[in-house]
PDB file of N, CA and C in Angstrom:
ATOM      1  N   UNK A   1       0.588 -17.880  74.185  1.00  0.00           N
ATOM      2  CA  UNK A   1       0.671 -17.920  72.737  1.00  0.00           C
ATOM      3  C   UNK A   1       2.105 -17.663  72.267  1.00  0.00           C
ATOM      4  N   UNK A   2       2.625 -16.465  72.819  1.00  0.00           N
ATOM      5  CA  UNK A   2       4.309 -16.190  72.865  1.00  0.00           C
ATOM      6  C   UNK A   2       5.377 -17.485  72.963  1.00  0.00           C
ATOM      7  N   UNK A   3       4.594 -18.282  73.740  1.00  0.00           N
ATOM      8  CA  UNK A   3       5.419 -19.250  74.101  1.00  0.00           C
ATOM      9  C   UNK A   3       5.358 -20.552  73.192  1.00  0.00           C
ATOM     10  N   UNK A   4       4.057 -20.816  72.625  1.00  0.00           N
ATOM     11  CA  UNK A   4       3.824 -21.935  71.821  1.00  0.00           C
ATOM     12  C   UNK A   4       4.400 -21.466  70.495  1.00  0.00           C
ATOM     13  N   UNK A   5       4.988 -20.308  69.713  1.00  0.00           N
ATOM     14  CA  UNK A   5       4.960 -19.472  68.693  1.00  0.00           C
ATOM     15  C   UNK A   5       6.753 -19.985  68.900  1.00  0.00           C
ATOM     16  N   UNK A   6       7.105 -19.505  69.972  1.00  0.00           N
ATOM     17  CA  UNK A   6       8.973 -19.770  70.082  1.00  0.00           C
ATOM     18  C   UNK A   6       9.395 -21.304  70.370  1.00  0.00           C
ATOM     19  N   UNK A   7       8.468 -21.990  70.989  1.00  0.00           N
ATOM     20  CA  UNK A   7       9.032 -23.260  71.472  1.00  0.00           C
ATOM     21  C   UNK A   7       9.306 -23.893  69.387  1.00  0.00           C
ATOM     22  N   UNK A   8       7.938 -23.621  68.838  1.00  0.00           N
ATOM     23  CA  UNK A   8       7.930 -24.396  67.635  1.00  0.00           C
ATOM     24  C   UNK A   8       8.919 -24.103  66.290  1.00  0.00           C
ATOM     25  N   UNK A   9       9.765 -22.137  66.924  1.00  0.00           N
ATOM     26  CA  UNK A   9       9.893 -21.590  66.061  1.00  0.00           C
ATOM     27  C   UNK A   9      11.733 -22.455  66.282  1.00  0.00           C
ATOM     28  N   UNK A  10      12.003 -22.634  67.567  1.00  0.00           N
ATOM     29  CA  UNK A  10      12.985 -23.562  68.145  1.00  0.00           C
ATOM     30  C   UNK A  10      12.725 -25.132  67.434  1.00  0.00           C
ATOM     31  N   UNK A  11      11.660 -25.463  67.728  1.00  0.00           N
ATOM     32  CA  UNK A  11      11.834 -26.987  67.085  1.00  0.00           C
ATOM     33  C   UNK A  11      12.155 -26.869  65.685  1.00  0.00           C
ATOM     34  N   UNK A  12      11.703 -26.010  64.751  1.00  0.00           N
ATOM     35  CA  UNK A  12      12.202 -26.111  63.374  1.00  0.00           C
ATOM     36  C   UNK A  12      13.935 -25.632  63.340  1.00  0.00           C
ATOM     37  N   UNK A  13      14.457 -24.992  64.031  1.00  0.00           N
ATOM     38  CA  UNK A  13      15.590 -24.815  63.846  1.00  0.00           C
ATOM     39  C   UNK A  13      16.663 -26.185  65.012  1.00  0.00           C
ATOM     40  N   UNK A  14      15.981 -26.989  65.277  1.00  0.00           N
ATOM     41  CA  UNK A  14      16.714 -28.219  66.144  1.00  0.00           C
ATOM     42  C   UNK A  14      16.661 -28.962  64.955  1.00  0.00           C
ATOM     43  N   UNK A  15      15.564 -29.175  64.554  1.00  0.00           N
ATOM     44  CA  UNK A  15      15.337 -30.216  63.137  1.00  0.00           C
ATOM     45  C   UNK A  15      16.166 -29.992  62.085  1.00  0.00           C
ATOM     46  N   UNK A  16      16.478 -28.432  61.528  1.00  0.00           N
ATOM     47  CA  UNK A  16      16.859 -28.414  60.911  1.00  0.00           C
ATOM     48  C   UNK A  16      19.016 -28.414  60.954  1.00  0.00           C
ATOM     49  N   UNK A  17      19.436 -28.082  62.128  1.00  0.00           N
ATOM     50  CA  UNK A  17      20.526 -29.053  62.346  1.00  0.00           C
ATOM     51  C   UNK A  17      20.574 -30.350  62.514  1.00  0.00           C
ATOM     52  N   UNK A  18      19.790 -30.755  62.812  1.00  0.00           N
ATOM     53  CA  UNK A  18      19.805 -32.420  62.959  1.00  0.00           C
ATOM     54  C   UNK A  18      19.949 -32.960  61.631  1.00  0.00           C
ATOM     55  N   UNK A  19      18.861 -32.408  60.604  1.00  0.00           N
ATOM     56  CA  UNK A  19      19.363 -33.168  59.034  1.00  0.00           C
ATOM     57  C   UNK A  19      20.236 -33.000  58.629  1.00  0.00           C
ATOM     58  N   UNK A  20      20.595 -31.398  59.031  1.00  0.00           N
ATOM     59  CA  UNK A  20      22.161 -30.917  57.988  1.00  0.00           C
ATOM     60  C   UNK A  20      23.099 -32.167  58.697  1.00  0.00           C
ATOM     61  N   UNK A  21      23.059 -32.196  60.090  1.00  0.00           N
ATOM     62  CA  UNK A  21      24.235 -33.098  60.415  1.00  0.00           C
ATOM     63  C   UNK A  21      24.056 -34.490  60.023  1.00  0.00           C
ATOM     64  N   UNK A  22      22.679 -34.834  60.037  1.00  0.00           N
ATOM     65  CA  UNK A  22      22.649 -36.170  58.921  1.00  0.00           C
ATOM     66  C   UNK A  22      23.138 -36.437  57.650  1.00  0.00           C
ATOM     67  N   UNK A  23      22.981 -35.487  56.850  1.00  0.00           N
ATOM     68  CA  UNK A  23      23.100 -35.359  55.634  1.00  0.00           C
ATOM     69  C   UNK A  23      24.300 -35.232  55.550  1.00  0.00           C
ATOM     70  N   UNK A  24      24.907 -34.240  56.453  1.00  0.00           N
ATOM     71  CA  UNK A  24      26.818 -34.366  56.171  1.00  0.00           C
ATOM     72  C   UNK A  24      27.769 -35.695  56.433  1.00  0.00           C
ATOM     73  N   UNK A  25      26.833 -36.693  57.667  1.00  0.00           N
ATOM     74  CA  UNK A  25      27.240 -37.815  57.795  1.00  0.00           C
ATOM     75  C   UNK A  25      27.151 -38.383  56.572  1.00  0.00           C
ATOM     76  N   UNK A  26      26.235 -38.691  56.230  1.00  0.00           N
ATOM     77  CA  UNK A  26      25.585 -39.450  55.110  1.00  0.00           C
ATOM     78  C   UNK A  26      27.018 -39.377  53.750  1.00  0.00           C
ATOM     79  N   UNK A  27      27.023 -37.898  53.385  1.00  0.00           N
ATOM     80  CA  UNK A  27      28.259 -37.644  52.381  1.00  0.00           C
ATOM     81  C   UNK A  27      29.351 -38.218  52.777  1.00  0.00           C
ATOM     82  N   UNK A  28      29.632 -38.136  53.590  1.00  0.00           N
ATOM     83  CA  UNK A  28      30.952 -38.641  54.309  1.00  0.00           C
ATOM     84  C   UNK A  28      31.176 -39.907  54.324  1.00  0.00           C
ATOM     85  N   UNK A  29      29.961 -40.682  54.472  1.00  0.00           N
ATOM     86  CA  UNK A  29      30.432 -42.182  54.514  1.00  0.00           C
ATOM     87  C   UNK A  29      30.378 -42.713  52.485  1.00  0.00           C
ATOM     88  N   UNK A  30      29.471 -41.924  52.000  1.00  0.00           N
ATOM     89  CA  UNK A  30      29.272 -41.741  50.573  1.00  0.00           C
ATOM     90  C   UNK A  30      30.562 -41.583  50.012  1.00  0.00           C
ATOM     91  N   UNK A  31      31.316 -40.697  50.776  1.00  0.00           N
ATOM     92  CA  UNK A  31      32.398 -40.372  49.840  1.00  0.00           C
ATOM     93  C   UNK A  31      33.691 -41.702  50.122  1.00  0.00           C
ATOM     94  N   UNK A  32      33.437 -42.171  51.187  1.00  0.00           N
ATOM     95  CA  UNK A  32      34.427 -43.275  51.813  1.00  0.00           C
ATOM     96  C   UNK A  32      34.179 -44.736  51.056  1.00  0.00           C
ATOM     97  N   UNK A  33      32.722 -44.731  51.084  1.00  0.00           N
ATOM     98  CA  UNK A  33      32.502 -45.840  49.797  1.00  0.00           C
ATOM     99  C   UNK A  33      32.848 -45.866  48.679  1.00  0.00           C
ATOM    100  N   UNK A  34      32.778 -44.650  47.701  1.00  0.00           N
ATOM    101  CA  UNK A  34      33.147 -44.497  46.463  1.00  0.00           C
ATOM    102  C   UNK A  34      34.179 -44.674  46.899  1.00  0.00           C
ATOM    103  N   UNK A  35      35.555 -44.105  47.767  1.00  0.00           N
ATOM    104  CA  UNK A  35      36.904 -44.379  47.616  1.00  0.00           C
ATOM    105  C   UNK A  35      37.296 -46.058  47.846  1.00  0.00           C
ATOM    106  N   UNK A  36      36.887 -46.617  48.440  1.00  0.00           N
ATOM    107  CA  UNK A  36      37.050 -48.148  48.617  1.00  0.00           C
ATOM    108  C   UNK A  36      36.358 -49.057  47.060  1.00  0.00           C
ATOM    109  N   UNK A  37      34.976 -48.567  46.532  1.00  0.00           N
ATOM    110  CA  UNK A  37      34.931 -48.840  45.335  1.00  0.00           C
ATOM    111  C   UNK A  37      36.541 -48.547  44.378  1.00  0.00           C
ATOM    112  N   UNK A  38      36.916 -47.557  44.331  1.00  0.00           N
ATOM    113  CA  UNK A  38      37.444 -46.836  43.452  1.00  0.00           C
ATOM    114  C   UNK A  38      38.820 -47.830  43.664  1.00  0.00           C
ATOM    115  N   UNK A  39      39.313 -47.912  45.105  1.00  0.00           N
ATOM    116  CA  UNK A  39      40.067 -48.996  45.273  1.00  0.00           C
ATOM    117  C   UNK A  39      40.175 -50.456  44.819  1.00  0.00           C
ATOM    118  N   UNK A  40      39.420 -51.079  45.173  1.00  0.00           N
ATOM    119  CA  UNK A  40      38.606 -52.350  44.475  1.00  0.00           C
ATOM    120  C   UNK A  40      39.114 -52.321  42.946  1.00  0.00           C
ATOM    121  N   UNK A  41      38.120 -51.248  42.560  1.00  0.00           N
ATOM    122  CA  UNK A  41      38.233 -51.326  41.345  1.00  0.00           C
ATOM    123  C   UNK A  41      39.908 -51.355  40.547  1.00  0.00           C
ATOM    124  N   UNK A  42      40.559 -50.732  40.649  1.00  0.00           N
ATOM    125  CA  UNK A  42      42.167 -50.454  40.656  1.00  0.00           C
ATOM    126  C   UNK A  42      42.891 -52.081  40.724  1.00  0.00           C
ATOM    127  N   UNK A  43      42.075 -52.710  42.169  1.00  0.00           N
ATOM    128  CA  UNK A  43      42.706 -54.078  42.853  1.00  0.00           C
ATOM    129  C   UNK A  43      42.760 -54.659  41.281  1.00  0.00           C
ATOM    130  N   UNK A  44      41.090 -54.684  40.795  1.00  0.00           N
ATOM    131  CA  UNK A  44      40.499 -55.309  39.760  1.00  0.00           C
ATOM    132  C   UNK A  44      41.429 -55.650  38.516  1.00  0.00           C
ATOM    133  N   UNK A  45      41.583 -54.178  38.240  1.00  0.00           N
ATOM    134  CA  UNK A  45      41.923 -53.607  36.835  1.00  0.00           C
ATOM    135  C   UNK A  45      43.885 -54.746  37.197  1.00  0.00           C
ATOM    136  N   UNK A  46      44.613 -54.663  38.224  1.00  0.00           N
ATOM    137  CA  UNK A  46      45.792 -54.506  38.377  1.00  0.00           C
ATOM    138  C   UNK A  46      45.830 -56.524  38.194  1.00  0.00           C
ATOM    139  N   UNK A  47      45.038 -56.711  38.857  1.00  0.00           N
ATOM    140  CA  UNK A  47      45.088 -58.540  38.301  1.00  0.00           C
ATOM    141  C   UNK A  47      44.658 -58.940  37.140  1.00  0.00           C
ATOM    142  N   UNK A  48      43.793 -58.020  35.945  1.00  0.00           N
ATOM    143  CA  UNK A  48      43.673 -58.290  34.989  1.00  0.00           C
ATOM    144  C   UNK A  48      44.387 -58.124  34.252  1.00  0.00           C
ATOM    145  N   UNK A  49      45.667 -57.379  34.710  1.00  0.00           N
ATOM    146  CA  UNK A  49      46.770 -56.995  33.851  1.00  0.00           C
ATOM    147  C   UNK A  49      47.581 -57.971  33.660  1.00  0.00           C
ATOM    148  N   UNK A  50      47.557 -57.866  35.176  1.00  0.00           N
ATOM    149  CA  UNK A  50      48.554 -58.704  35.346  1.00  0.00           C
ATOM    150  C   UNK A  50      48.535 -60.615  35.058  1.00  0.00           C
ATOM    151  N   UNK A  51      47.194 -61.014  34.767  1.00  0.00           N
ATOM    152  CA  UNK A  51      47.176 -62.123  33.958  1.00  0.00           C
ATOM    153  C   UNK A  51      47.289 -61.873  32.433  1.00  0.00           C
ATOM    154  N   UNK A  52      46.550 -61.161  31.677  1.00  0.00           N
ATOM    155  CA  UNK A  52      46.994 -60.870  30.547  1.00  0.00           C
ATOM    156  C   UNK A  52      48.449 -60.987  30.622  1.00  0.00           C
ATOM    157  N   UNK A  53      49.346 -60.326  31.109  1.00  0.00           N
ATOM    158  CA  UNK A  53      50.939 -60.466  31.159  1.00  0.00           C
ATOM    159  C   UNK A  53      51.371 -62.025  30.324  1.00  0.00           C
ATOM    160  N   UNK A  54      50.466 -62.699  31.692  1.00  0.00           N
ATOM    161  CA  UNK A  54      50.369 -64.133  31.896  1.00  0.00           C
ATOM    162  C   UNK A  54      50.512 -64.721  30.553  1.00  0.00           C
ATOM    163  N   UNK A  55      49.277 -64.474  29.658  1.00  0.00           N
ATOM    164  CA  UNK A  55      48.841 -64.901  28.989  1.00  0.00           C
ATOM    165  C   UNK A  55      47.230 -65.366  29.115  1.00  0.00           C
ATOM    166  N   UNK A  56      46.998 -65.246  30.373  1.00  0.00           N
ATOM    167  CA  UNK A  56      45.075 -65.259  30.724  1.00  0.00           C
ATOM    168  C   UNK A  56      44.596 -64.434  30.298  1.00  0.00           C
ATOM    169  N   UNK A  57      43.554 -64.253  29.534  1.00  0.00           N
ATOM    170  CA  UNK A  57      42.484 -63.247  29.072  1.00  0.00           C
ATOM    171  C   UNK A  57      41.439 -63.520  29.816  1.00  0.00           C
ATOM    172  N   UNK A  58      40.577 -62.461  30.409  1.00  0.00           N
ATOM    173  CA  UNK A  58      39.383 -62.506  30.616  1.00  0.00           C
ATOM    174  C   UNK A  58      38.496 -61.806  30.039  1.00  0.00           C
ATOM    175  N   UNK A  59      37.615 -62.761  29.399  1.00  0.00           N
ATOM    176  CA  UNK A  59      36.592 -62.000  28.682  1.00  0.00           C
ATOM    177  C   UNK A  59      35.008 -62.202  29.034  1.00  0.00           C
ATOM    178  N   UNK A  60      34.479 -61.132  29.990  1.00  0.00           N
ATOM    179  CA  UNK A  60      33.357 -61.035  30.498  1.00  0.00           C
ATOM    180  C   UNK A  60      33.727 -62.661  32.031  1.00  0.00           C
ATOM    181  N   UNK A  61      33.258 -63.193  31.981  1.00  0.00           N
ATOM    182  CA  UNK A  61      33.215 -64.475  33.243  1.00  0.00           C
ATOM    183  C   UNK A  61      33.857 -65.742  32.431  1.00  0.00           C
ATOM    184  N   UNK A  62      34.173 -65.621  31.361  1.00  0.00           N
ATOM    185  CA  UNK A  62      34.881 -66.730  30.448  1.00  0.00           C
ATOM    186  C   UNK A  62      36.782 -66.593  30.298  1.00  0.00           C
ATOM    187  N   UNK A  63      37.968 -67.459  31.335  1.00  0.00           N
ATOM    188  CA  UNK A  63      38.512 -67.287  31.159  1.00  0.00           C
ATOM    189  C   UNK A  63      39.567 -67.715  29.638  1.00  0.00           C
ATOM    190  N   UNK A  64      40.111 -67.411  29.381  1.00  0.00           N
ATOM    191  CA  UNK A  64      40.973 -67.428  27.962  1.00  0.00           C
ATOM    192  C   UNK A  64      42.345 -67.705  28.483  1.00  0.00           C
ATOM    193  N   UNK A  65      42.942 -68.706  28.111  1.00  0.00           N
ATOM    194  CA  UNK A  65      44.573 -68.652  28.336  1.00  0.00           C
ATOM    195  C   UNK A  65      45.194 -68.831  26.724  1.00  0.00           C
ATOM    196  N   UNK A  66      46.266 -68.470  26.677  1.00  0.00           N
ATOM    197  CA  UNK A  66      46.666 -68.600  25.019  1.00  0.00           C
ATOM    198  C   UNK A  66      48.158 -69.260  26.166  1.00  0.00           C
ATOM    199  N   UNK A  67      48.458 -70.367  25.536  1.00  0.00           N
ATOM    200  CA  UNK A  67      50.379 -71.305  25.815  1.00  0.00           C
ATOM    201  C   UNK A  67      50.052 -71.996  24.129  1.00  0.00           C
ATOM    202  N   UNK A  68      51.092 -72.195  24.327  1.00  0.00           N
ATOM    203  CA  UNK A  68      51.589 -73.244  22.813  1.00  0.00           C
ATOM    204  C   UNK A  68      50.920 -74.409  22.560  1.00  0.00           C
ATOM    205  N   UNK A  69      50.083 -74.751  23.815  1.00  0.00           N
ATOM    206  CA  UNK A  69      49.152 -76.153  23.372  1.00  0.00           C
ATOM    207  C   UNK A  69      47.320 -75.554  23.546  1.00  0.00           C
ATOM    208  N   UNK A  70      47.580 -74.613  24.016  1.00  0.00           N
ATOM    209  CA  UNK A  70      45.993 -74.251  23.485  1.00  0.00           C
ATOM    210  C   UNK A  70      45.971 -72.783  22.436  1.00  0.00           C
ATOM    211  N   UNK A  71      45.140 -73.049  21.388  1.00  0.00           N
ATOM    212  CA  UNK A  71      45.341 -71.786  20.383  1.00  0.00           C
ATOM    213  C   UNK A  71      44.011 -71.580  20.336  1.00  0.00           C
ATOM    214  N   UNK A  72      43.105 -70.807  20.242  1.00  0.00           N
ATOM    215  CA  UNK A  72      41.549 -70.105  20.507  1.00  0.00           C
ATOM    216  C   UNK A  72      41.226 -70.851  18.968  1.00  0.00           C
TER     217      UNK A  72
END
């Protein structure tokens, strides 16, 4: 009985490192995604500028150019 009482009292504490170390993986790659989003996003923002510069507007999936022969 001693023995079935410790083997199980052991399996809950194997299990319960096993999730923590899941779960810390898990954040970790969580946090590596948001930073590559966060990147992306930046890429995003830095070519929209940089056509506006242009004179390209983008508005929503509809591009906009303003030159001297097209006026909105």
């Amino acid at each position: 009985m001693l023995g079935f009482v410790s083997f199980q009292i052991y399996r809950q504490i194997d299990l319960y490192y096993n999730l923590k170390e899941q779960y810390n993986e898990i954040e970790k790659r969580k946090k590596e995604l948001n930073d590559e989003i966060l990147k992306r996003n930046q890429v995003l923002l830095d070519l929209k500028n940089r056509l506006a510069d242009e004179g390209v507007i983008i508005n929503g999936e509809e591009f906009q150019q303003m030159d001297l022969y097209n006026f909105p």
